[in-house]
C-alpha atoms as a PDB file:
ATOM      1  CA  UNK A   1       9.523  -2.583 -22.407  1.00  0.00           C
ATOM      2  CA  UNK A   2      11.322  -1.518 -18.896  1.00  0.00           C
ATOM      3  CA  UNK A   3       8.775   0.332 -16.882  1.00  0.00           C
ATOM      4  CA  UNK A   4      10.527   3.868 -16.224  1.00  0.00           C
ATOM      5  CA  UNK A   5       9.133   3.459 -12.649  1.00  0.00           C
ATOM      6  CA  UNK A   6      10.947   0.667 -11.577  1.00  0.00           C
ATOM      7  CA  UNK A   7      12.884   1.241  -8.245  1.00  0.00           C
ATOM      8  CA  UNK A   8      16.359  -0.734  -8.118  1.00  0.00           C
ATOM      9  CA  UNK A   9      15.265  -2.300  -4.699  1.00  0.00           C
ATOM     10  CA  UNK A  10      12.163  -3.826  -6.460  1.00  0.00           C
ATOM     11  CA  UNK A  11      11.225  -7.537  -5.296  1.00  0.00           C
ATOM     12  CA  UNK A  12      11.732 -10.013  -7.529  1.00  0.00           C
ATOM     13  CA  UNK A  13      10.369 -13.731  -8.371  1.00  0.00           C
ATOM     14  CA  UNK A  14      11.717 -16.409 -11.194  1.00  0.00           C
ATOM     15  CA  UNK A  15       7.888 -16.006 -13.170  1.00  0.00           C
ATOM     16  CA  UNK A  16       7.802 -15.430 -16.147  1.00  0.00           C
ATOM     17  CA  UNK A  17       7.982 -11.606 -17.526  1.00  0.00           C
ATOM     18  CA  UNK A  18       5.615 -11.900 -20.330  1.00  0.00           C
ATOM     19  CA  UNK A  19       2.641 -13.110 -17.886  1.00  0.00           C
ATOM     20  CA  UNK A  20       3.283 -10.532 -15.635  1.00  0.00           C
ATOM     21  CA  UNK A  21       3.528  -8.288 -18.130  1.00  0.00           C
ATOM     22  CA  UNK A  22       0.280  -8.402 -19.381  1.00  0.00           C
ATOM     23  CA  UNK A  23      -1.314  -9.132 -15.896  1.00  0.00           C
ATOM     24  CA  UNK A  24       0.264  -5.712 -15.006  1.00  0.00           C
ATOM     25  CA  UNK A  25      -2.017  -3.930 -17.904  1.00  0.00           C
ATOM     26  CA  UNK A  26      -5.165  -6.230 -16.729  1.00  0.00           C
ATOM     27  CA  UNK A  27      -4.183  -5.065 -13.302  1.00  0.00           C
ATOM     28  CA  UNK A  28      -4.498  -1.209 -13.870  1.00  0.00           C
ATOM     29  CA  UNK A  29      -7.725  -1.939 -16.187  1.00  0.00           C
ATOM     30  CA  UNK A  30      -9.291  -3.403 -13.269  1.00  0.00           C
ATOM     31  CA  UNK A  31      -9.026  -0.363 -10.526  1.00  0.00           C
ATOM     32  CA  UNK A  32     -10.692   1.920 -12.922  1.00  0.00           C
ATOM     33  CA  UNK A  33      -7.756   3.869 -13.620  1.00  0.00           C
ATOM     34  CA  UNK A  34      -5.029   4.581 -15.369  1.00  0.00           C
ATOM     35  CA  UNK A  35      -1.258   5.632 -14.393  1.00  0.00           C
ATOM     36  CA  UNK A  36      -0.925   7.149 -17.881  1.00  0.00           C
ATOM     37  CA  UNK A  37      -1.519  10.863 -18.458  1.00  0.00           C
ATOM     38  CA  UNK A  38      -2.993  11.700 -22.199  1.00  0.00           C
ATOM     39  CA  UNK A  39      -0.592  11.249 -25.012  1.00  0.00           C
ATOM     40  CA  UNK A  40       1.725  13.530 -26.124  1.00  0.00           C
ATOM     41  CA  UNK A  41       2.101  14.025 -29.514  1.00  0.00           C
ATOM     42  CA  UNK A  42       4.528  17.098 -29.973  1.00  0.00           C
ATOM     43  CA  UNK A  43       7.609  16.254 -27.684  1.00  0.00           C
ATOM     44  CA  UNK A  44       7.012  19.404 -26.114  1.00  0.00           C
ATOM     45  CA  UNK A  45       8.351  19.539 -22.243  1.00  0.00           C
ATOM     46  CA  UNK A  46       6.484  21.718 -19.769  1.00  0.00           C
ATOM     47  CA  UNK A  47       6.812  22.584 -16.734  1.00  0.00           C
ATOM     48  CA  UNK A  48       4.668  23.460 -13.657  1.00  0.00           C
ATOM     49  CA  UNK A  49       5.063  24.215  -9.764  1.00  0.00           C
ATOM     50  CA  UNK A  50       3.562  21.647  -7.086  1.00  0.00           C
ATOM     51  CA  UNK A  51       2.551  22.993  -3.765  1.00  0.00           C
ATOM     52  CA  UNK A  52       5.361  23.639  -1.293  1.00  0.00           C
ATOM     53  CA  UNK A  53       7.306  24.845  -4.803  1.00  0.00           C
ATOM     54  CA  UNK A  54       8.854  21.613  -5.909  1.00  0.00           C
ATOM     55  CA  UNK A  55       8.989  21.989  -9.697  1.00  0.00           C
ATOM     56  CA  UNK A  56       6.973  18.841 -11.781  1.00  0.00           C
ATOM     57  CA  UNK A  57       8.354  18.261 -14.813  1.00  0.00           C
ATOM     58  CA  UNK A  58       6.013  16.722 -17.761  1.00  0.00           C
ATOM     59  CA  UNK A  59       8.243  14.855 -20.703  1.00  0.00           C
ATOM     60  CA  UNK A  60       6.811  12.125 -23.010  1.00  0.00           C
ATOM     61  CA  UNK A  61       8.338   8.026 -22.105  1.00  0.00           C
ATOM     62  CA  UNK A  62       7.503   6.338 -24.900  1.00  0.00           C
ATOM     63  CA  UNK A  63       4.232   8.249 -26.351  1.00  0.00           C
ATOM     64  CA  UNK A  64       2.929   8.613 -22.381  1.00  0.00           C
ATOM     65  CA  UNK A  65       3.015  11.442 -20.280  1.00  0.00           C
ATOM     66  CA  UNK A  66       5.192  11.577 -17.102  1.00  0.00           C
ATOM     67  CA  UNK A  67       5.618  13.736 -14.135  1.00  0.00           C
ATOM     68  CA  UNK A  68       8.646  14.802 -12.204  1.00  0.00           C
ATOM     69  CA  UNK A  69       6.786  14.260  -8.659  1.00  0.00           C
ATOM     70  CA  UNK A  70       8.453  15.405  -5.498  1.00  0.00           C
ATOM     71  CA  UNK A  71       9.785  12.361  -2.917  1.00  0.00           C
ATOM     72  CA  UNK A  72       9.533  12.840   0.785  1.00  0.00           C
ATOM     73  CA  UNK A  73      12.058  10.963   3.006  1.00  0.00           C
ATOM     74  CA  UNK A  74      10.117   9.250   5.593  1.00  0.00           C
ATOM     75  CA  UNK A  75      10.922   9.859   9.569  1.00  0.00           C
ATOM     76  CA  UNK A  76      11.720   7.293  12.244  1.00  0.00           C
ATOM     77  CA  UNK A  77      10.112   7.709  15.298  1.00  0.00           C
ATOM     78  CA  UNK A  78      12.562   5.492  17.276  1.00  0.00           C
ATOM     79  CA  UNK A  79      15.381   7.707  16.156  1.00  0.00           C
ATOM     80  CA  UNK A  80      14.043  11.489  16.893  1.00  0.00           C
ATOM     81  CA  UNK A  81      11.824  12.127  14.147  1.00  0.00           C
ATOM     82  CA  UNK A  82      14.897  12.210  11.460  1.00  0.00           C
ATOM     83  CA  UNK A  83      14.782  11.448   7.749  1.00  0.00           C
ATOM     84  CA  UNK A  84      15.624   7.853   6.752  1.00  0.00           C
ATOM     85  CA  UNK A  85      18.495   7.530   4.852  1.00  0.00           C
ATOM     86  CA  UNK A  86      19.151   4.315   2.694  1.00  0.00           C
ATOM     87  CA  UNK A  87      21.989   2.539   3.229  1.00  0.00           C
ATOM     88  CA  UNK A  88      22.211   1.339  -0.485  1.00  0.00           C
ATOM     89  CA  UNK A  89      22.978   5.780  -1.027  1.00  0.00           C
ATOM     90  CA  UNK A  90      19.106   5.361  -2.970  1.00  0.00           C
ATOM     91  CA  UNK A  91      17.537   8.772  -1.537  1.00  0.00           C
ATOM     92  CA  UNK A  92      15.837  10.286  -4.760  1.00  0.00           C
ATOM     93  CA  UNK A  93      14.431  13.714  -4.687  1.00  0.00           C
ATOM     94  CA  UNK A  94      12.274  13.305  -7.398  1.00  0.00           C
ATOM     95  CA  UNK A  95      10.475  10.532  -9.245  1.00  0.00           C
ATOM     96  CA  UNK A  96       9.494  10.278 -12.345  1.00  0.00           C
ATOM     97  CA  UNK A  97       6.056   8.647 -13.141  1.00  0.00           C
ATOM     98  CA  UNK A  98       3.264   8.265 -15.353  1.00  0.00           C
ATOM     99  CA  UNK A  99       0.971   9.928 -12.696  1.00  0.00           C
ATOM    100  CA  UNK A 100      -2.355  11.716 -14.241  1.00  0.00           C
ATOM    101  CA  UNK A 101      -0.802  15.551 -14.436  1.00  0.00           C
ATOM    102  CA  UNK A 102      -3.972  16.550 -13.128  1.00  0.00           C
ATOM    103  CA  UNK A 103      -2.871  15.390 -10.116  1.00  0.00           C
ATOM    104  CA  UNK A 104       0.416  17.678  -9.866  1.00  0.00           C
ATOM    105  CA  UNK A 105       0.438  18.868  -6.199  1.00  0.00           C
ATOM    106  CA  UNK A 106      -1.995  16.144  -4.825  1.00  0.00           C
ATOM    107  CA  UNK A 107      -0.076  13.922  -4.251  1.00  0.00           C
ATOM    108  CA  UNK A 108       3.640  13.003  -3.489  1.00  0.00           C
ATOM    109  CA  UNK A 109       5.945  10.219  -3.052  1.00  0.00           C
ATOM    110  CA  UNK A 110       7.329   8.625   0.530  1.00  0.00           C
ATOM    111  CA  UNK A 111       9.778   6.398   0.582  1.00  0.00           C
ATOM    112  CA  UNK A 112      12.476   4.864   3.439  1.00  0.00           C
ATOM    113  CA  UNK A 113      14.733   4.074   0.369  1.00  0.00           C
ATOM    114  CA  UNK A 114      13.552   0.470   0.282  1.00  0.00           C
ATOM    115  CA  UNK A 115       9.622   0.522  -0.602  1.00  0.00           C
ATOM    116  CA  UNK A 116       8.098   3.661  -1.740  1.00  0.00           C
ATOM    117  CA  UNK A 117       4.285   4.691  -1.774  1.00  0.00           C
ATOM    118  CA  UNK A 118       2.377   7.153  -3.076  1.00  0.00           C
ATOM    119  CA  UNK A 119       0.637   9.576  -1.325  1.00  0.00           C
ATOM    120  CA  UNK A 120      -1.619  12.848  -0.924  1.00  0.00           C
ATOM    121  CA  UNK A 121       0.825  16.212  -0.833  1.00  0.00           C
ATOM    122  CA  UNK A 122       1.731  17.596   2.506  1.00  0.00           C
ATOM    123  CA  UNK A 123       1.621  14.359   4.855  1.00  0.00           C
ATOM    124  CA  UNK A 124       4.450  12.323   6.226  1.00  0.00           C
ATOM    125  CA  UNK A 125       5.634   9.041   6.471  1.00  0.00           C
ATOM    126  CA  UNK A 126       7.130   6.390   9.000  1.00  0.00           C
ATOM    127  CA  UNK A 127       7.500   2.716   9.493  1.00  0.00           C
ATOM    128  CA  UNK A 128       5.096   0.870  11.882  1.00  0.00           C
ATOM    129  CA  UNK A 129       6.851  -0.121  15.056  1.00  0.00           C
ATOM    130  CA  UNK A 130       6.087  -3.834  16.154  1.00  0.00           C
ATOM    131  CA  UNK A 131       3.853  -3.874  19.148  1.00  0.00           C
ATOM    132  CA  UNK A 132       0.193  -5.099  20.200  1.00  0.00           C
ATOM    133  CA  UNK A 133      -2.820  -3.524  18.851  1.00  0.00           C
ATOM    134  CA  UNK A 134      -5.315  -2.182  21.750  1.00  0.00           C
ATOM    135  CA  UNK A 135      -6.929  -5.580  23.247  1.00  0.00           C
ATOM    136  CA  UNK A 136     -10.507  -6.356  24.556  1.00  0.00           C
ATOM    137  CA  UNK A 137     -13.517  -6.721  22.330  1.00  0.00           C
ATOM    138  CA  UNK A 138     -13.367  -2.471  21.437  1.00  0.00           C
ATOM    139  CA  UNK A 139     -11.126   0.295  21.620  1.00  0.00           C
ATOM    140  CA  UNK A 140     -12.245   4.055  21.358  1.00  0.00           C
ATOM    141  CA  UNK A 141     -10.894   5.562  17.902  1.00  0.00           C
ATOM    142  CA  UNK A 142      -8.451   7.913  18.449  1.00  0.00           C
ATOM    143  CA  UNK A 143      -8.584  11.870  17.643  1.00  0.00           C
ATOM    144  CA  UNK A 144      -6.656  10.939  13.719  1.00  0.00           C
ATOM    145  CA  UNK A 145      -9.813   9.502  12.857  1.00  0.00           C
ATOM    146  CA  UNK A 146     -11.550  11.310  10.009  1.00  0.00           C
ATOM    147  CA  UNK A 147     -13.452  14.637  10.413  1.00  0.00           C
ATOM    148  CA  UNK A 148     -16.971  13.832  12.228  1.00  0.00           C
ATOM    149  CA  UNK A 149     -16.097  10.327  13.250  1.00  0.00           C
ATOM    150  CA  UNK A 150     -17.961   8.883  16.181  1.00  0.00           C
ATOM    151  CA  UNK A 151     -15.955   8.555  19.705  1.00  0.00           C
ATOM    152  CA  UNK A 152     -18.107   5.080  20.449  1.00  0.00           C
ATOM    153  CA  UNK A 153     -15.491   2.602  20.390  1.00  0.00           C
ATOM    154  CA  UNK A 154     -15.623  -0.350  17.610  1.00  0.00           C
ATOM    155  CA  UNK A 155     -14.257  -3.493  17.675  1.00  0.00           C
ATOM    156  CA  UNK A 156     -10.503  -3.817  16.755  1.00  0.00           C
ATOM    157  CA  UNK A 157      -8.798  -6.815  18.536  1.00  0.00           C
ATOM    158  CA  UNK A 158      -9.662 -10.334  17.856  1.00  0.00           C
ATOM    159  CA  UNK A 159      -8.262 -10.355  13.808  1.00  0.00           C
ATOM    160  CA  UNK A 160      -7.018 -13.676  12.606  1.00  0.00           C
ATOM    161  CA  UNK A 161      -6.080 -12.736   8.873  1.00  0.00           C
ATOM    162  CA  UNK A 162      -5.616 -10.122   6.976  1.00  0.00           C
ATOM    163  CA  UNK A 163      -3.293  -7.049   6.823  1.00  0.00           C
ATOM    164  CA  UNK A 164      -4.884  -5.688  10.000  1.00  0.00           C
ATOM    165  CA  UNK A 165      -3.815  -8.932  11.813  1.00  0.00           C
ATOM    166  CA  UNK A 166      -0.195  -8.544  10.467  1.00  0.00           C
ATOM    167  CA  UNK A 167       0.405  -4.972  10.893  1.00  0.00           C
ATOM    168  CA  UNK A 168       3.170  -4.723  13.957  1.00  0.00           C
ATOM    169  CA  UNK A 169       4.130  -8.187  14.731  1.00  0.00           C
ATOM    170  CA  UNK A 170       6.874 -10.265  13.487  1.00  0.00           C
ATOM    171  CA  UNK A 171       7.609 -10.311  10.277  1.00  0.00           C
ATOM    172  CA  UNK A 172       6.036  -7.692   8.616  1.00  0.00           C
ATOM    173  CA  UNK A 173       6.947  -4.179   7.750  1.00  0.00           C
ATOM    174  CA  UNK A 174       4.787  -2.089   7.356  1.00  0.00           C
ATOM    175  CA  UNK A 175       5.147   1.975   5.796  1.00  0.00           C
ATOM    176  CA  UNK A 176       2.349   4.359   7.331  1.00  0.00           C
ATOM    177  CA  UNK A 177       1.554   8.109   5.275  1.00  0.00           C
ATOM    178  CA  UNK A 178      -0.446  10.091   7.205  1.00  0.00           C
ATOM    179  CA  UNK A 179      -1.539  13.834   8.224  1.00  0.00           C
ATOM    180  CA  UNK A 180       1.121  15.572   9.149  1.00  0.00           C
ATOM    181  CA  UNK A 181      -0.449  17.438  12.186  1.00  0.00           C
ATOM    182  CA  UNK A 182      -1.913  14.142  13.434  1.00  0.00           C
ATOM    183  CA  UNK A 183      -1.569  14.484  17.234  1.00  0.00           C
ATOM    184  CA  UNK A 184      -1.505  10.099  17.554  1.00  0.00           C
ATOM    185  CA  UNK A 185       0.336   8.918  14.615  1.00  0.00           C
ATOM    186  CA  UNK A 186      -0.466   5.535  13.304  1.00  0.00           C
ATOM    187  CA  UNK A 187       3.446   4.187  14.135  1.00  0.00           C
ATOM    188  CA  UNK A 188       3.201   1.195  16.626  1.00  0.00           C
ATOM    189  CA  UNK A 189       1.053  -1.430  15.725  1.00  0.00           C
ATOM    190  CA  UNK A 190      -2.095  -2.026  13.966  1.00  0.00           C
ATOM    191  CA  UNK A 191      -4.009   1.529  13.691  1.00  0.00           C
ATOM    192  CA  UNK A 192      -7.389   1.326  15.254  1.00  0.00           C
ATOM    193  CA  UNK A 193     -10.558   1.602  13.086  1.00  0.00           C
ATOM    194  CA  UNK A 194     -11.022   4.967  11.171  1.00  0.00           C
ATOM    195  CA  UNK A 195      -7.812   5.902  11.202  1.00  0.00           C
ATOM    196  CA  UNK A 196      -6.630   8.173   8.088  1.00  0.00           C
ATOM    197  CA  UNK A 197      -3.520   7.281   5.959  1.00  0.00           C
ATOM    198  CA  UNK A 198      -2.314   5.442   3.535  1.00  0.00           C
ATOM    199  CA  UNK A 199      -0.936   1.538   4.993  1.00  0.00           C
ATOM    200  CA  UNK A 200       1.472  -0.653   3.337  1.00  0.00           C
ATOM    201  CA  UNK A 201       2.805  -3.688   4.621  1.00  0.00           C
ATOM    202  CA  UNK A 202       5.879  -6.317   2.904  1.00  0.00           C
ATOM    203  CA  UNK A 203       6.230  -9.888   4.247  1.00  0.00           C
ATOM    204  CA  UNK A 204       6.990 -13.428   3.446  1.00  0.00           C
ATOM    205  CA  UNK A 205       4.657 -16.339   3.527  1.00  0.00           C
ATOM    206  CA  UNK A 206       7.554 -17.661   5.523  1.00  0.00           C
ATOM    207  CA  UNK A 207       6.773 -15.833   8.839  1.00  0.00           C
ATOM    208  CA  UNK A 208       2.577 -15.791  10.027  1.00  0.00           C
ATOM    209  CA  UNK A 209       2.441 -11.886   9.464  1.00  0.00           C
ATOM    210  CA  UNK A 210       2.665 -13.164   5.141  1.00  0.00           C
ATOM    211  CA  UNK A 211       0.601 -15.846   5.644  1.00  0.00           C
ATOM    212  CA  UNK A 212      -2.132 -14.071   7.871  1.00  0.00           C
ATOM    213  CA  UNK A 213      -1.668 -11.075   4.677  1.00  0.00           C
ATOM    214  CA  UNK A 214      -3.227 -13.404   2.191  1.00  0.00           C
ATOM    215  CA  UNK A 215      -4.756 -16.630   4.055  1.00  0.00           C
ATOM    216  CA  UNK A 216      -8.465 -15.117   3.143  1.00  0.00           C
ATOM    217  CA  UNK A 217      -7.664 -14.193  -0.262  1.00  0.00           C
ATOM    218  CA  UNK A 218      -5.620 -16.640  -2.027  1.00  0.00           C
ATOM    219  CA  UNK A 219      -5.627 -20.648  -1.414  1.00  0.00           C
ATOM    220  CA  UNK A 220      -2.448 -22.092   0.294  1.00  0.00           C
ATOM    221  CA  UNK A 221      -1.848 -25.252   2.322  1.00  0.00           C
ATOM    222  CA  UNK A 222      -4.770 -25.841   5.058  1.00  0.00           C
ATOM    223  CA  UNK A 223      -1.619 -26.829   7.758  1.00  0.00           C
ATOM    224  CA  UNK A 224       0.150 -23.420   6.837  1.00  0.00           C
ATOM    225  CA  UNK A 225      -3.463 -21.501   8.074  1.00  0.00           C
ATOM    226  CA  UNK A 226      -3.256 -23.882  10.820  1.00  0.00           C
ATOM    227  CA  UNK A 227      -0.320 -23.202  12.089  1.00  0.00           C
ATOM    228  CA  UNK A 228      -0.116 -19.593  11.482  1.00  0.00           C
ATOM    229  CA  UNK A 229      -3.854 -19.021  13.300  1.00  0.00           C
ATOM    230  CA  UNK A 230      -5.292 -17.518  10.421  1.00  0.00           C
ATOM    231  CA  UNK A 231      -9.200 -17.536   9.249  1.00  0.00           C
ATOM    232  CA  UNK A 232      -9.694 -18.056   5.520  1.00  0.00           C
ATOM    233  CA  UNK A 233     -13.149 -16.675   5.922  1.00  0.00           C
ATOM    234  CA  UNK A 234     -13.443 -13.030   5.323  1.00  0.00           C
ATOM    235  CA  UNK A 235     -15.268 -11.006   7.273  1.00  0.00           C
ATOM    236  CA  UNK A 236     -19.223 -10.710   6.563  1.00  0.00           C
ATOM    237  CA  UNK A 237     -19.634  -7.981   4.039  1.00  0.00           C
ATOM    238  CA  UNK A 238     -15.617  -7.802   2.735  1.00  0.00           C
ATOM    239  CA  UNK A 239     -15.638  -7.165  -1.095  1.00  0.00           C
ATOM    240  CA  UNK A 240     -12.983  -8.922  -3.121  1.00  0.00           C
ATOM    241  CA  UNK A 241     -12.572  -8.745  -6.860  1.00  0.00           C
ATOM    242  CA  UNK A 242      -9.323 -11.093  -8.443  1.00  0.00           C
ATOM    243  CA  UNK A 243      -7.938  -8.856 -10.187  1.00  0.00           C
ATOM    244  CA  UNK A 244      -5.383 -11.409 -11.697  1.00  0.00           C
ATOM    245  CA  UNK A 245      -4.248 -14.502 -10.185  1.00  0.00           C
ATOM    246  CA  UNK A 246      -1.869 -12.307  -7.983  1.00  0.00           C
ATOM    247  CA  UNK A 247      -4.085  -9.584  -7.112  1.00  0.00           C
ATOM    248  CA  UNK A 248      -6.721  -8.988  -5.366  1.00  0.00           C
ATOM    249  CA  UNK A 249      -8.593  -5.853  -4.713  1.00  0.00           C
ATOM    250  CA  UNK A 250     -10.537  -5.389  -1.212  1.00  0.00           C
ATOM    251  CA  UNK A 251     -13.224  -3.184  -0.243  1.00  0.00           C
ATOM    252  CA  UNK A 252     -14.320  -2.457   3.238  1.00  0.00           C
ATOM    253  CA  UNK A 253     -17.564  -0.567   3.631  1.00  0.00           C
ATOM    254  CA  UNK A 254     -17.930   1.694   6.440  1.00  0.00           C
ATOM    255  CA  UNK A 255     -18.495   0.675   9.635  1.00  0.00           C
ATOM    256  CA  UNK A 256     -16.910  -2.764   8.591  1.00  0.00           C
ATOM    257  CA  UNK A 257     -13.870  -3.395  10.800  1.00  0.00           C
ATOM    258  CA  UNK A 258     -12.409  -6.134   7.985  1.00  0.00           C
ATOM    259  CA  UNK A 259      -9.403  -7.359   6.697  1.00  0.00           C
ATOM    260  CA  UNK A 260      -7.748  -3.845   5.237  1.00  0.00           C
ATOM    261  CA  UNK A 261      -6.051  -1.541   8.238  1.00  0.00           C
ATOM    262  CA  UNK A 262      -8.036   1.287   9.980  1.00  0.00           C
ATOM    263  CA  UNK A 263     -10.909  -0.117   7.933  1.00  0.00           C
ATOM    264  CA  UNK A 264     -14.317   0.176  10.272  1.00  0.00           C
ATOM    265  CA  UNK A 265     -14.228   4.314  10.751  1.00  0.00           C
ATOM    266  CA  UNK A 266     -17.001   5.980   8.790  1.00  0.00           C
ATOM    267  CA  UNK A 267     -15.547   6.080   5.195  1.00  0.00           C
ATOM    268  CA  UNK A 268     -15.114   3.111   2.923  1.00  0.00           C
ATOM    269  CA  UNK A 269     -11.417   1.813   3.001  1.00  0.00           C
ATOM    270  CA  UNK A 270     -10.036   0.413  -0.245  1.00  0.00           C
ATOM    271  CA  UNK A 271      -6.857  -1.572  -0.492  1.00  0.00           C
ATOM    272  CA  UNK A 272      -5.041  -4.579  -2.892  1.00  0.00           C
ATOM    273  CA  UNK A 273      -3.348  -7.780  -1.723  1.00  0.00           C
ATOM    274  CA  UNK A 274      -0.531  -9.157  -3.930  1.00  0.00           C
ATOM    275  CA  UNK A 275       0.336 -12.980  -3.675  1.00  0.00           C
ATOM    276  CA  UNK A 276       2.655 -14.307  -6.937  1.00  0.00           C
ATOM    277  CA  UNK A 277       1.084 -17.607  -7.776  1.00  0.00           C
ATOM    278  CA  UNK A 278       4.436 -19.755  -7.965  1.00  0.00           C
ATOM    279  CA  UNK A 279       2.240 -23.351  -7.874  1.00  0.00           C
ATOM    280  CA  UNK A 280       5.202 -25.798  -6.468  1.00  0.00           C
ATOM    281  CA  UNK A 281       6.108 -22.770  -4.119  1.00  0.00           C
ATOM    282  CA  UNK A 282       2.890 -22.733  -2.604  1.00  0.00           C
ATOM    283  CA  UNK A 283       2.355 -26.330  -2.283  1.00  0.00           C
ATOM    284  CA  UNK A 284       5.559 -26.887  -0.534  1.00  0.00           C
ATOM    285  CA  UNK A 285       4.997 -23.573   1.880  1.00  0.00           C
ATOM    286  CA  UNK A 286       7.859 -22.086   0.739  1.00  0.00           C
ATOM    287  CA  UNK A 287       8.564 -17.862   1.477  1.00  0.00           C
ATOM    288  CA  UNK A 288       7.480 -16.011  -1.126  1.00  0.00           C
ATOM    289  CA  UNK A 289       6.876 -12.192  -0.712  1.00  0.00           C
ATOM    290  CA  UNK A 290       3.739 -10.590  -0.158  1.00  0.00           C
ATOM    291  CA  UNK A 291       2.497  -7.040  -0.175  1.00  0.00           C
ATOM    292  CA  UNK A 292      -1.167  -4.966   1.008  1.00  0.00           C
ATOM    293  CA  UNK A 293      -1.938  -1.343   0.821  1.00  0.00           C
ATOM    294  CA  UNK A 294      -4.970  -0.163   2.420  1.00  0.00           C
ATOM    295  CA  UNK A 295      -6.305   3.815   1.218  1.00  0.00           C
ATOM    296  CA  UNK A 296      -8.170   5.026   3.964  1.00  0.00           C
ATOM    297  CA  UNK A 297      -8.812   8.791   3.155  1.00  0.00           C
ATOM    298  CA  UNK A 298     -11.969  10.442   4.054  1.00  0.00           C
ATOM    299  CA  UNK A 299     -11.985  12.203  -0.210  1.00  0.00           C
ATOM    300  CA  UNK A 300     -11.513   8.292  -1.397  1.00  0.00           C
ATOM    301  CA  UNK A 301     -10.650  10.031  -4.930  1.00  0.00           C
ATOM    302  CA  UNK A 302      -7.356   9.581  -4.603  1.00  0.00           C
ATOM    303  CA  UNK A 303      -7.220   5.859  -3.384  1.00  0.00           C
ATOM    304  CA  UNK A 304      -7.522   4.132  -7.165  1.00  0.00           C
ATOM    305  CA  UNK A 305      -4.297   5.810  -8.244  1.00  0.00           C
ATOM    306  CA  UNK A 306      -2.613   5.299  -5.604  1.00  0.00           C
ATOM    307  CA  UNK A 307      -3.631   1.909  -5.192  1.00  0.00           C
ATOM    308  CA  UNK A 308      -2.614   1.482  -8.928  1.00  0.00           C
ATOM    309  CA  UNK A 309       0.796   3.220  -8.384  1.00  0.00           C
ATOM    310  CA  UNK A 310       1.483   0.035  -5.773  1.00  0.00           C
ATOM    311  CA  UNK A 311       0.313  -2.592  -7.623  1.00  0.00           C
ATOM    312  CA  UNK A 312       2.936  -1.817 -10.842  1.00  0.00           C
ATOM    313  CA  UNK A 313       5.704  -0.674  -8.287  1.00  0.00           C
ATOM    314  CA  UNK A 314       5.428  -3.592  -6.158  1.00  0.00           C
ATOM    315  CA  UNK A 315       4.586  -6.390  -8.981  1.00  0.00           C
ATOM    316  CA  UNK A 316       6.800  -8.999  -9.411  1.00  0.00           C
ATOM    317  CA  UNK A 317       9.361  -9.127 -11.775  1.00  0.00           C
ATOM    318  CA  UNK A 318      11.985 -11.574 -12.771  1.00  0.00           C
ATOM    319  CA  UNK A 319      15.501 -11.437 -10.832  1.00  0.00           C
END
């Protein structure tokens, strides 16, 4: 069945379709959620109006329920704040997706016209710039940390895995949704501990920012840790869960500055690390493409949909 959510710039892999297939229903079983609104069995289209007045659109794809939800170009810093446009002419408007409707207006989709995320209504979007994360053994969070964070500083330098560790070097790319009206938006580097937004970052396990992504996660040649300077030991207290072979969901309590970016504020940050398990690729050290999205939101409830959301979007599929 072709997932109706599929974006033509989706990566790719030679596994097979069927495995994934399935994995991908495993996968949503295992956040606790489901994409899927209730069933439809009448046909009947409705319509409603988000916030901001962008019209949602609920039709039935194949006996599920699926939303017309508004997409928000997202903004390059480097070039004055202006709308990305893709150069492959993909800009949607809208996107159609089997989003809970009760969730019309809460959240929204960002995209640069090569990855898109999901996020809550009424924020923004740009890529993370390369560039060093604050050094020394702390940093003091900055004023885009959650409502009633502390000002003591927490430790933020010093990562050797994980996607805090690849965020803004070489490499990786890396999307950031966050408040609008932040006054120090998360858009060069890693963003320091308690941070709000929603972080996703692409690489290969070709370059150290892909291999730092999913050295504590997933097993791969001890001389490819080596060399990239990575720690397969998570950080005391890190919950994973294998979700699948491919997938693993992470869980960063607060207070916990872990793998996951901005995790160690004072709100639990959530996330999912995706590694296809292609065995004579791995053995060998080829490049294979890796993804992480970390949810830190200080009202979590959105976080397992649109966790969810990136785990189907960013699967791999066959080319």
């Amino acid at each position: 069945m072709r997932n109706p959510r599929r974006d033509p710039t989706r990566r790719t892999t030679g596994r097979p379709l069927s495995a994934l297939a399935a994995a991908g229903l495993v996968v949503l079983a295992g956040c606790g959620t489901s994409l899927l609104g209730s069933t439809s069995s009448t046909g009947v289209i409705s319509t409603s109006t988000a916030s901001g007045g962008a019209t949602t659109t609920t039709v039935p794809v194949n006996g599920e329920i699926a939303v017309a939800f508004p997409v928000v170009a997202c903004t390059d810093p480097a070039n004055g704040g202006r709308a990305i446009k893709s150069a492959s002419g993909w800009n949607p408007t809208i996107i159609v997706a089997p989003v809970p409707t009760s969730l019309v207006g809460k959240v929204t989709f960002y995209t640069d016209g090569v990855h898109t995320l999901l996020g809550p209504s009424g924020w923004t979007c740009s890529p993370v710039g390369t560039g060093a994360s604050p050094t020394g053994p702390a940093v003091t969070a900055p004023s885009s940390t959650f409502p009633g964070a502390p000002t003591t500083t927490a430790p933020s330098s010093g990562l050797l895995s994980g996607q805090g560790a690849a965020i803004g070097t070489p490499g990786a790319t890396t999307l950031a949704v966050y408040p609008l009206d932040d006054p120090n938006p998360p858009t060069v580097g890693a963003p320091a501990p308690g941070t709000e937004g929603i972080f996703a970052t692409w690489a290969t396990t070709g370059s150290n920012a892909g291999v730092d992504l999913v050295c504590p996660f997933f097993t791969i040649p001890s001389w490819q840790s080596q060399s990239a300077g990575c720690s397969t030991t998570k950080p005391q207290g890190e919950l994973t869960n294998a979700l699948t072979p491919d997938v693993t969901a992470v869980a960063d309590a607060a207070g916990l500055v872990g793998s996951l970016a901005a995790s160690g504020g004072q709100s639990m940050v959530t996330g999912v690390v995706l590694f296809p398990q292609i065995p004579s690729a791995i053995s060998y050290g080829s490049p294979i493409a890796v993804a992480a999205e970390s949810c830190a939101l200080a009202a979590p409830s959105l976080c397992p949909t649109i966790l969810s959301d990136f785990e189907v979007r960013e699967f791999p599929v066959p080319k």
